[in-house]
Protein backbone atom coordinates (compact mmCIF):
# COMPACT_ATOMS: atom_id res chain seq x y z
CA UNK A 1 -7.05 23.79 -9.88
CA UNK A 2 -8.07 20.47 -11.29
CA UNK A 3 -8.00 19.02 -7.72
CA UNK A 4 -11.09 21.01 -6.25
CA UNK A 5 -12.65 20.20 -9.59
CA UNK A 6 -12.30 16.46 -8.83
CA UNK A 7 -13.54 17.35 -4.81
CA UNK A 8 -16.44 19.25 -6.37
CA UNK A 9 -17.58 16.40 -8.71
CA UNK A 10 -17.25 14.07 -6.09
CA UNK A 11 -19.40 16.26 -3.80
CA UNK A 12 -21.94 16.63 -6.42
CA UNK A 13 -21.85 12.48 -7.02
CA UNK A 14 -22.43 11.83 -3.61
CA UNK A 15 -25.19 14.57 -3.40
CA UNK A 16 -27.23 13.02 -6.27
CA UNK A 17 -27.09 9.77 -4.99
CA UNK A 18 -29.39 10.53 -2.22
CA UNK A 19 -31.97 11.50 -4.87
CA UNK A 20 -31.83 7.78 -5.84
CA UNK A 21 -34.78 5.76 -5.03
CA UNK A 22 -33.83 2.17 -3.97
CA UNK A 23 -30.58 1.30 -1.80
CA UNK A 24 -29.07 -0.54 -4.11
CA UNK A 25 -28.74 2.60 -6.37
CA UNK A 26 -27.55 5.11 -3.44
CA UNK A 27 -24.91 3.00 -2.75
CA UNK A 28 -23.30 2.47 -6.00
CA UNK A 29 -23.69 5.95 -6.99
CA UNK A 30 -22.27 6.89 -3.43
CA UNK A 31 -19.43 4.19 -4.14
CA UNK A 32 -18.47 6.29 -7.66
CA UNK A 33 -18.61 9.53 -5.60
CA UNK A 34 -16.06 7.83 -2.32
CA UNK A 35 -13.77 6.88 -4.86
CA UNK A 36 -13.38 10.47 -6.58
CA UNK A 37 -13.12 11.49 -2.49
CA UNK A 38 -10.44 9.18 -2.16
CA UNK A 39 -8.46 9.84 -5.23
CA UNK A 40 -9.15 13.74 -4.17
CA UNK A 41 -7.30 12.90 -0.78
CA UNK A 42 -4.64 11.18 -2.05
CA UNK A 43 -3.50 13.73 -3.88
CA UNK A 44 -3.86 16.31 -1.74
CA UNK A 45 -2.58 14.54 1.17
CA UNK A 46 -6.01 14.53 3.25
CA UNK A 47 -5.78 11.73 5.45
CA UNK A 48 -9.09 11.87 7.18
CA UNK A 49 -10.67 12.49 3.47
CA UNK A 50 -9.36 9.34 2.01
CA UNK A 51 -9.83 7.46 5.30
CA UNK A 52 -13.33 8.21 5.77
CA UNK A 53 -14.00 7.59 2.16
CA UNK A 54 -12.12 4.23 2.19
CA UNK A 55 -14.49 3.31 5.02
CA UNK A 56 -17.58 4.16 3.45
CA UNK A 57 -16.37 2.18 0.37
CA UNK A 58 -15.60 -0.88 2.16
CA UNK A 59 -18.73 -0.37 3.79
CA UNK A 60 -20.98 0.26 1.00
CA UNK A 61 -19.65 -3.38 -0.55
CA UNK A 62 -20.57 -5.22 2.44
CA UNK A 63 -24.36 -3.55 2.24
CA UNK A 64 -23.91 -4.30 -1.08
CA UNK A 65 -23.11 -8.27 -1.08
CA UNK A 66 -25.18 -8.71 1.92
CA UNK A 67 -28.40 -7.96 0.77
CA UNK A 68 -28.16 -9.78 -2.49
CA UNK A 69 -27.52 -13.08 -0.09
């Protein structure tokens, strides 16, 4: 199914972004790999996927614009 393809990729995004070595990096990689999560639970109706996801995203920016202040 193209679905856990897309949950796999995301998964693997996510993974390599904690091989990053400044913030900055992590979170913008981890930002790509939320989004695929999000998409991922939309479609497959996963509430507490896309949720959590959403959250991280939202949380991610904040990090992000924060510490370029």
């Amino acid at each position: 199914m193209i679905f856990e393809e897309l949950g796999t990729i995301a998964s693997i995004i996510v993974l390599i972004s904690f091989l990053c070595k400044s913030e900055r990096k992590i979170r913008i990689v981890n930002i790509v790999g939320a989004l695929l999560f999000v998409v991922y639970g939309a479609i497959n109706g996963s509430f507490s996927v896309w949720f959590l996801n959403g959250a991280l995203i939202l949380i991610h920016l904040y990090k992000l614009l924060k510490n370029e202040k």
